[in-house]
Protein backbone atom coordinates (compact mmCIF):
# COMPACT_ATOMS: atom_id res chain seq x y z
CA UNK A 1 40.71 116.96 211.18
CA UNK A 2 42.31 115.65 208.31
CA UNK A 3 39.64 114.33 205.61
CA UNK A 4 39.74 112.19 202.34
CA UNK A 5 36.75 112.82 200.45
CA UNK A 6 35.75 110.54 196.87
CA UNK A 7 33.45 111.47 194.37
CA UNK A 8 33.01 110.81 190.83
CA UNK A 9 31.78 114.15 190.65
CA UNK A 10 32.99 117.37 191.64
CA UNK A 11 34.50 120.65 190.50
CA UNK A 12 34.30 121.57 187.95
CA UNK A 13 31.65 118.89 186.89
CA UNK A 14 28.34 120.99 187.94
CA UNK A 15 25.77 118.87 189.83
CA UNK A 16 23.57 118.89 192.66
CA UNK A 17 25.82 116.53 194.80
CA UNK A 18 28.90 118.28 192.90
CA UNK A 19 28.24 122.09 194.24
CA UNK A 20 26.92 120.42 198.07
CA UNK A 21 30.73 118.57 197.96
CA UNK A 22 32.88 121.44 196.85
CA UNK A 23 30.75 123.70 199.46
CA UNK A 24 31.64 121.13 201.71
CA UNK A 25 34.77 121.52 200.78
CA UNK A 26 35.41 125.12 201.29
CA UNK A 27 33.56 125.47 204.53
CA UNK A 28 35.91 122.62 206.28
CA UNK A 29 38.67 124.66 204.90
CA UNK A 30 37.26 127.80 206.43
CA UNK A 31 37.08 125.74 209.55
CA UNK A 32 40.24 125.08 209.46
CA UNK A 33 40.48 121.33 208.50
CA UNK A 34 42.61 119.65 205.87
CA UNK A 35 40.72 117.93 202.60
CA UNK A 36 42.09 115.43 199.81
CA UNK A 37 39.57 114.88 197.23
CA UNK A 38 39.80 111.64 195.11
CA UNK A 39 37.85 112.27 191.73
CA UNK A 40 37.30 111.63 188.01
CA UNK A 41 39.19 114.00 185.12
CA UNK A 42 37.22 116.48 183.63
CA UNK A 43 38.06 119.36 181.33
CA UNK A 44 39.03 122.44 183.06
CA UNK A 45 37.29 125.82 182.42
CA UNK A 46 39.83 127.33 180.00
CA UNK A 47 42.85 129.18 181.10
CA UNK A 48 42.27 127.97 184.86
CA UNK A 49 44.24 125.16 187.12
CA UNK A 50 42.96 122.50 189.35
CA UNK A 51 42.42 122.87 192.66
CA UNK A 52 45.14 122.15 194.91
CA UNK A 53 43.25 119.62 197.24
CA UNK A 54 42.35 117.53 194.23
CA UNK A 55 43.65 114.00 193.48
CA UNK A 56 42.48 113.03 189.78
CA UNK A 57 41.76 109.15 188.34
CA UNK A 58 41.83 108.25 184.37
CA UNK A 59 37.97 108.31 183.40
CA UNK A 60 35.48 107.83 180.91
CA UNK A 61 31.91 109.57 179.86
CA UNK A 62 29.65 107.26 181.67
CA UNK A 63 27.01 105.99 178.95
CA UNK A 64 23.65 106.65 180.64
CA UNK A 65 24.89 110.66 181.69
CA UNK A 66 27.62 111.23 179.25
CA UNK A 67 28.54 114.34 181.34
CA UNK A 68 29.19 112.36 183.93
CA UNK A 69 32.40 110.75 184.15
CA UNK A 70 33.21 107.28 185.18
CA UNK A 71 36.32 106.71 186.98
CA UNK A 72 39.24 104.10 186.60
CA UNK A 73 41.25 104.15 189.38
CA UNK A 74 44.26 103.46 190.09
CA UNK A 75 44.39 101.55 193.37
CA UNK A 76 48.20 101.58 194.15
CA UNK A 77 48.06 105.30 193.44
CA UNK A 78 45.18 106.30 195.25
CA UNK A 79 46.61 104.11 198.40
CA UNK A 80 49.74 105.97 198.69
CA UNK A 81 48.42 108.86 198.01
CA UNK A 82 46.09 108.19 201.19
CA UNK A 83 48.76 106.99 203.05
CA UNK A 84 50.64 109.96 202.25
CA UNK A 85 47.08 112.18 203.32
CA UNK A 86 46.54 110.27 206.38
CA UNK A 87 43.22 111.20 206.67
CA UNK A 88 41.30 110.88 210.22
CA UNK A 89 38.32 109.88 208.16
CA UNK A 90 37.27 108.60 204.75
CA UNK A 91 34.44 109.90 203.08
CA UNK A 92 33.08 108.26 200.31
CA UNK A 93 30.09 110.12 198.56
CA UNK A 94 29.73 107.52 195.60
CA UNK A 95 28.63 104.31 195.34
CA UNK A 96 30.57 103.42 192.53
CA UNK A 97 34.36 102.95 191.19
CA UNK A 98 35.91 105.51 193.15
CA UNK A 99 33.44 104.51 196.29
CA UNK A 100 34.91 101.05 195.64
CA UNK A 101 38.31 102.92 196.25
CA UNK A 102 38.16 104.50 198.87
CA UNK A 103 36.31 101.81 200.50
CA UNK A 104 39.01 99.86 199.78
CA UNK A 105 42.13 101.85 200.79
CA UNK A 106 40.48 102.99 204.06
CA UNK A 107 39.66 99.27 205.08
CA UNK A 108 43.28 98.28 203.69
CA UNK A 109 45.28 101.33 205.83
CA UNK A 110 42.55 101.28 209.47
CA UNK A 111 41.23 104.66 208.43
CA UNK A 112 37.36 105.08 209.76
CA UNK A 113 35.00 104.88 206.64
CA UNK A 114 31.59 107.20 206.42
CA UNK A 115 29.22 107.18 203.44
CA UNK A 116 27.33 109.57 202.17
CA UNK A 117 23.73 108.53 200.03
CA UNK A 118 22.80 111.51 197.38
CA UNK A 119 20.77 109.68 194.32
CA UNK A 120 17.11 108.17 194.48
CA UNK A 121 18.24 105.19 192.50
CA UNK A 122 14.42 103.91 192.04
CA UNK A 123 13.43 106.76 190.54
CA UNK A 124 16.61 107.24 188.36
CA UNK A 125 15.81 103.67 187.32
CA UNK A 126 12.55 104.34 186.38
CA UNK A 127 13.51 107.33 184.21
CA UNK A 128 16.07 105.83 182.48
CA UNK A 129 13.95 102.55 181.76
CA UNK A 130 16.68 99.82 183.93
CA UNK A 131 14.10 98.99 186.06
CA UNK A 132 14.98 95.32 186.01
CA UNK A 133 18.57 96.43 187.31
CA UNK A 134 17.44 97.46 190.71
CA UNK A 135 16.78 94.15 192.77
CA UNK A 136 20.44 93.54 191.82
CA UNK A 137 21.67 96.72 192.37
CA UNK A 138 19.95 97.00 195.98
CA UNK A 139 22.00 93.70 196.57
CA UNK A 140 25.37 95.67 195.96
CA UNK A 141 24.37 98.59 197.74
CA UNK A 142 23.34 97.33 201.05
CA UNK A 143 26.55 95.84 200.92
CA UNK A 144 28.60 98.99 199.88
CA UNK A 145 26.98 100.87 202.79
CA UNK A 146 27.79 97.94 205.20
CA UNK A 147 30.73 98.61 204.86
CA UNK A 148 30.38 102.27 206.65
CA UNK A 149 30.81 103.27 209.96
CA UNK A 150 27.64 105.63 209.13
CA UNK A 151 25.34 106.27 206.01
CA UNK A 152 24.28 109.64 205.33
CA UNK A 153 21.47 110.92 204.21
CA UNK A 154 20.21 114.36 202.92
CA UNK A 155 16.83 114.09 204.55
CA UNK A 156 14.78 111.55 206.69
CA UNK A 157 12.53 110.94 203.97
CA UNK A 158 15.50 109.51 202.14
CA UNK A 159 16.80 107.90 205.17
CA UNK A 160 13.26 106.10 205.30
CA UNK A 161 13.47 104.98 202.00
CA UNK A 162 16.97 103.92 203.10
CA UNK A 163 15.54 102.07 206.46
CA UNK A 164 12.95 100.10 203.72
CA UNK A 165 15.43 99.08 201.74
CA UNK A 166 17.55 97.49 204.72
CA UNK A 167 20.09 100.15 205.36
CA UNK A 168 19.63 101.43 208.91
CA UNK A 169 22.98 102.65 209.93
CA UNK A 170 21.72 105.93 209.22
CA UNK A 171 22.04 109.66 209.96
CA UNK A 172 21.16 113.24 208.46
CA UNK A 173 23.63 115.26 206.68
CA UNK A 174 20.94 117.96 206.03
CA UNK A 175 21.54 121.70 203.45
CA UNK A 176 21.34 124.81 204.48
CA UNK A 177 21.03 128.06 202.06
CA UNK A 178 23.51 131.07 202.32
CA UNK A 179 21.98 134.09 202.31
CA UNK A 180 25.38 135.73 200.97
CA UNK A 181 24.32 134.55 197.82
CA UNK A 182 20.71 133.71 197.82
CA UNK A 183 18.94 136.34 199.02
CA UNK A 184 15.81 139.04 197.36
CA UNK A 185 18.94 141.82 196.80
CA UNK A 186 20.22 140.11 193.98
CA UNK A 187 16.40 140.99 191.99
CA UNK A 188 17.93 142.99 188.67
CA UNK A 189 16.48 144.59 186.42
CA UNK A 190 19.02 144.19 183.80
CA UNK A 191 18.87 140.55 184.05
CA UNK A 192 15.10 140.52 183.39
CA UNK A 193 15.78 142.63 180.00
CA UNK A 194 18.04 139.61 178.51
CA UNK A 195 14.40 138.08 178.41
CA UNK A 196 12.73 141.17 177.13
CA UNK A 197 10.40 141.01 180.58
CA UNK A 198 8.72 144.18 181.17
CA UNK A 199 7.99 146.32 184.07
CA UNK A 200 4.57 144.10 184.44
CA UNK A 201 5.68 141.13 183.07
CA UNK A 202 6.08 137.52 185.12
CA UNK A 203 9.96 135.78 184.92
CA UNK A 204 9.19 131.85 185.30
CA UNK A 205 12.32 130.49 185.98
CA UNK A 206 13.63 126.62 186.50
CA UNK A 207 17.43 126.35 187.93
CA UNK A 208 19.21 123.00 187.97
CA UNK A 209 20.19 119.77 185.73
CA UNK A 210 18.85 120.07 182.48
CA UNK A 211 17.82 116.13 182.23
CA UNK A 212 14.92 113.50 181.81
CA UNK A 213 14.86 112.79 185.61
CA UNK A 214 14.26 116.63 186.31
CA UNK A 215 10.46 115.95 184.42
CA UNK A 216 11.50 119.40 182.45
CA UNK A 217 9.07 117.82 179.41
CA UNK A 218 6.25 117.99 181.00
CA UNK A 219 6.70 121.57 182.49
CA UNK A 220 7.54 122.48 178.70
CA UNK A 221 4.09 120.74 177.62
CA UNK A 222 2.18 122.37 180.60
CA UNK A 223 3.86 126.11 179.68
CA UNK A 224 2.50 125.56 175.50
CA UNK A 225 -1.19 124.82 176.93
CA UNK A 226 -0.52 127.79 178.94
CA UNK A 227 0.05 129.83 176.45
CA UNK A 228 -3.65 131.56 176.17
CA UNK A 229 -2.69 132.94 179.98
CA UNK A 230 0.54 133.13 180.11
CA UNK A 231 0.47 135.94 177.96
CA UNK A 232 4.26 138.07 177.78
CA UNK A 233 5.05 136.22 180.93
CA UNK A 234 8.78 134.42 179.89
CA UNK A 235 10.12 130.79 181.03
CA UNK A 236 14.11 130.87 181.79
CA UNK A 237 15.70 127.30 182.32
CA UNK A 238 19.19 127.80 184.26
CA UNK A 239 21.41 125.02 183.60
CA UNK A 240 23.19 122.19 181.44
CA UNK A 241 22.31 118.76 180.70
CA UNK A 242 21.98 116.10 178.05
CA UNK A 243 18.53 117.85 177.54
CA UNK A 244 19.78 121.24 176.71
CA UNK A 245 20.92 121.30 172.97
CA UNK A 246 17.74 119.64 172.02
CA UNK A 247 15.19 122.56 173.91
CA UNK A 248 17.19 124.76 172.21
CA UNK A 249 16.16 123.21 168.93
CA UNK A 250 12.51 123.57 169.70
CA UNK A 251 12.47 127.09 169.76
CA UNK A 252 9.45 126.97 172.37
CA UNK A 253 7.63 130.50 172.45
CA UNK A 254 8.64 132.23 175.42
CA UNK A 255 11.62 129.62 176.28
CA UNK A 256 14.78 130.71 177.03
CA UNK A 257 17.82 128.67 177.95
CA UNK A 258 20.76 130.49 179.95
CA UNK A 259 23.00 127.46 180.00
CA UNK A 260 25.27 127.19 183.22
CA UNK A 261 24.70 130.29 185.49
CA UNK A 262 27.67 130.76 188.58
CA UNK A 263 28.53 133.33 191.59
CA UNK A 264 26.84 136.51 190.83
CA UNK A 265 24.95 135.61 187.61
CA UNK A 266 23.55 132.69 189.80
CA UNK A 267 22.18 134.67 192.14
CA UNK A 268 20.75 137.54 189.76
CA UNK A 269 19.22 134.37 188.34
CA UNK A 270 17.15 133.07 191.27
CA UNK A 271 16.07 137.05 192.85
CA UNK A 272 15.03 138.25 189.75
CA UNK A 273 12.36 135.51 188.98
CA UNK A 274 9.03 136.34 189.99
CA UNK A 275 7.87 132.10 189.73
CA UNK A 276 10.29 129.10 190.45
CA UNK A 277 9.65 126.01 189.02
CA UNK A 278 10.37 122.45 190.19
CA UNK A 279 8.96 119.48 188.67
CA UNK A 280 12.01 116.79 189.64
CA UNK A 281 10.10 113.80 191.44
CA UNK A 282 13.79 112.66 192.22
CA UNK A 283 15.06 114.83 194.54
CA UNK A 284 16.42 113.38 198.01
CA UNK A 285 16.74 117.12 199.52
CA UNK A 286 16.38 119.70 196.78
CA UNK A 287 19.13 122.59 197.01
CA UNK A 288 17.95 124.36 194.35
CA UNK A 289 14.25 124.75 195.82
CA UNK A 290 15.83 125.76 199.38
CA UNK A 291 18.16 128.49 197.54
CA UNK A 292 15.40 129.74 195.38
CA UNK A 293 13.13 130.22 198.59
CA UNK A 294 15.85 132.35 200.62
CA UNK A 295 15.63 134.40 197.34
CA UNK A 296 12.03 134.98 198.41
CA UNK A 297 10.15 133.17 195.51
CA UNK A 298 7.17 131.52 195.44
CA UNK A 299 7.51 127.79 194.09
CA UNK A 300 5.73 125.58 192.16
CA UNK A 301 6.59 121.92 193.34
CA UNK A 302 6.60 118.19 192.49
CA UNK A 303 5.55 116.41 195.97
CA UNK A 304 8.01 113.84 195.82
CA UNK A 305 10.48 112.78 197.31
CA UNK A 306 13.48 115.33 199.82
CA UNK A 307 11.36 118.55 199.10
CA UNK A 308 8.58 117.14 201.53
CA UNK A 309 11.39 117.55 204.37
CA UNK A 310 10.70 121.85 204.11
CA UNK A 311 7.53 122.09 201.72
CA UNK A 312 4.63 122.62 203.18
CA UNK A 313 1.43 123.57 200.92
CA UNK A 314 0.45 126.61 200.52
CA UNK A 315 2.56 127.82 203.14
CA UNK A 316 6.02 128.04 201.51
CA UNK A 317 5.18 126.08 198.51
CA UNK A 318 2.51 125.32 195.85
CA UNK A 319 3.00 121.47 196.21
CA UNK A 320 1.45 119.80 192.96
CA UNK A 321 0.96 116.05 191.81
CA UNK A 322 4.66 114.01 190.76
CA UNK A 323 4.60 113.10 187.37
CA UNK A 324 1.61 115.26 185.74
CA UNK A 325 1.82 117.66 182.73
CA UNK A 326 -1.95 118.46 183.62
CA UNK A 327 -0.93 118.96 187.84
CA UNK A 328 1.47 121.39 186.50
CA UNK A 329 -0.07 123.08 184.35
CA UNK A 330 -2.90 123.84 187.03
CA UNK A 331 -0.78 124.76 190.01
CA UNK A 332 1.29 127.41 187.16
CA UNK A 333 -1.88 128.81 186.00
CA UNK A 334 -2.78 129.59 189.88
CA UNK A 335 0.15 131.17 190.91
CA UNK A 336 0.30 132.99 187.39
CA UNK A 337 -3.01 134.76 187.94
CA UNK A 338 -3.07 134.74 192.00
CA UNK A 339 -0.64 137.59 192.73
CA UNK A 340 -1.34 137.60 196.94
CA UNK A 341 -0.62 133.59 196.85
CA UNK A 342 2.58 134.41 195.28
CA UNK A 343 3.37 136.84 197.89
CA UNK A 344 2.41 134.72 200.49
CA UNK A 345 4.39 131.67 199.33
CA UNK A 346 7.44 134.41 199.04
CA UNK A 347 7.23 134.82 202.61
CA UNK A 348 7.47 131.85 203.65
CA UNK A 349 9.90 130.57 201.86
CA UNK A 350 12.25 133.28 202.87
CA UNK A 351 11.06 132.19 206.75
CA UNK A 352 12.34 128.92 206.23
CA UNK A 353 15.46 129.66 204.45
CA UNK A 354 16.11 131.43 207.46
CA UNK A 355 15.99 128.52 209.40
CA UNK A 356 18.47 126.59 207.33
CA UNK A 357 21.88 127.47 208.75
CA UNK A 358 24.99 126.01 207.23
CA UNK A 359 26.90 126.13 210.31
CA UNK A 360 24.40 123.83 211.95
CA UNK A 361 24.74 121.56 209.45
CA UNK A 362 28.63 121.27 209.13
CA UNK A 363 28.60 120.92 212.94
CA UNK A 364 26.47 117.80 212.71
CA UNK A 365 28.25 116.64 209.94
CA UNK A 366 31.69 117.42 211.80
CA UNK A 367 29.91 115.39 215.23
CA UNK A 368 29.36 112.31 212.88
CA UNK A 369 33.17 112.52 211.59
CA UNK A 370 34.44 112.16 214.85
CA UNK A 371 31.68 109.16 216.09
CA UNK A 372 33.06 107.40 213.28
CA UNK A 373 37.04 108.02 214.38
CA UNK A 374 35.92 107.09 218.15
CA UNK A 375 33.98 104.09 216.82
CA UNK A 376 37.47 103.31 214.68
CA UNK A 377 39.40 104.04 218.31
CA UNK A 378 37.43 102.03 220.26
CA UNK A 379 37.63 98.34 218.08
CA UNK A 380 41.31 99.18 217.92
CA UNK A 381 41.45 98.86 221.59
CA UNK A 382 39.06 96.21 221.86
């Protein structure tokens, strides 16, 4: 298959939905299909080119997530560009400018149109105080996604939310977890030293966006209360974000910020943790939980939201109330002090990362490419 995929963000521009689309990516490469991917600008890592299957639109920091860019495209461009691509299917995994796009050029040149849905808008509303915006925005969106062959979601508790809000030309485009690269091997010793953790110390890590909607303030306020049994035991936030400069500033006791972690150091990061936290109410799967369970750690958890799809309590998880400093601070305390539950969490997060296979999920995904190209077939020849 030939694909066109658009996305405000994507390599290098580190996100949650950025890493899941180049993965996607590279694994439809692997599989021997052909991708065009229609995204903002962003500064490249010094001294290293774009990559080749990457078409780039003028842009702008977006105000509310100035890491974030907003794109301007240009329409005559990106059409015979597409043209030129001729894509079997068009994949649009934004609901904004370049959304609007490819949306636009797939419905102006007959190519099938698929959608993908990655952000909990209510809850990124309520975070970033536009409340008021959503009855509007809900409005544009169930008519963005109308415009689909298919909507995708990460999880069915996101496709439910999806169904409530009048969008239910659903399916699942699940995550898996490679265990190439998440897995208990990676534990090293030398990592732990950066943090000055000793042989019978406890590594509390968080990996993922440093930002407001990831409720990293109140696991900051939960780990000072701590601080009478936390003892020598270290917090490590992996990551970048708008929040990161100012943690630094605070100087917490026993805080450390790594800044962006990739590849190896990535997975050094996760395996040689002995806690993982994950406070993020906002989550509509949750890779980074999933990839810090096939690492075989046991996780503290904000039950909210995607996470509830493979979290169970006290099975693989230590599932704690959304949106409470106090929540966290008990559920940290217990697995802090409760060495067996921490084991036993271990194991079975490592038994469900095991059932998480990538190929599954690209096969699905792949299955819901080529419904949407027979779908396109079939009203041709209606």
């Amino acid at each position: 298959m030939r694909i066109a995929l658009f996305s405000e963000v994507y390599w290098p521009m580190v996100s949650g939905v950025g890493v899941t689309l180049l993965r996607l990516t590279e694994a439809l490469q692997a599989r021997g299909h052909e991708l065009r991917v229609y995204s903002a600008t962003y500064a490249l890592p010094p001294g290293q080119s774009d990559r080749p299957e990457v078409h780039r639109s003028p842009s702008v920091p977006f105000f509310l997530y100035p890491d974030v860019q907003w794109a301007f495209p240009r329409m005559r461009d990106v059409v015979d560009d597409l043209a030129r691509f001729r894509p079997d299917v068009v994949h649009v995994a934004t609901e904004f400018s370049l959304g609007i796009a490819g949306m636009k050029a797939a419905r102006q040149l007959g190519f099938p149109l698929v959608a993908s849905a990655h952000t909990d808008y209510d809850q990124y509303a309520a975070r970033y105080g536009v409340t008021w915006a959503l009855r509007a925005g809900w409005h544009y969106l169930r008519w963005f996604y109308g415009q689909a062959n298919k909507v995708l979601c990460p999880s069915r508790i996101y496709e439910q939310h999806l169904h409530s809000r009048g969008v239910t030309h659903t399916g699942v485009w699940s995550r898996g977890v490679d265990p190439a690269w998440f897995h208990p091997r990676f534990r090293s010793d030398e990592y732990r030293a950066r943090f000055g953790i000793g042989p019978g110390d406890l590594l509390v890590t968080y990996i993922g966006r440093i930002a407001r909607e990831k409720n990293l303030e109140l696991l900051l306020r939960a780990w000072e209360t701590l601080a009478p049994v936390r003892g020598t035991s270290q917090l490590v936030l992996v990551g970048q974000g708008p929040l990161e400069s100012e943690i630094r500033r605070r100087d917490i006791a026993n805080v450390h910020v790594t800044g962006l972690l990739q590849a190896h150091e990535l997975s050094a990061a996760y395996a040689s943790a002995d806690i993982f936290t994950f406070p993020s109410p906002t989550e509509t799967f949750g890779n980074s939980l999933l990839e810090a369970m096939g690492s075989g750690l046991p996780s503290l958890v904000a039950a909210s939201g995607g996470v509830l799809e493979f979290s169970e309590h006290g099975r693989n998880a230590w599932l704690v109330a959304p949106d409470s400093a106090v929540a966290i601070e008990e559920g940290l305390e217990r697995l802090l002090t409760d060495a067996a539950l921490r084991r036993k969490l271990a194991a079975g997060g490592l038994e469900t990362a095991r059932d998480r296979d990538w190929a599954q999920v690209y096969d699905r995904l792949e299955a819901d490419y080529r419904e949407a190209m027979e779908g396109k077939r079939l009203k041709r020849a209606a």
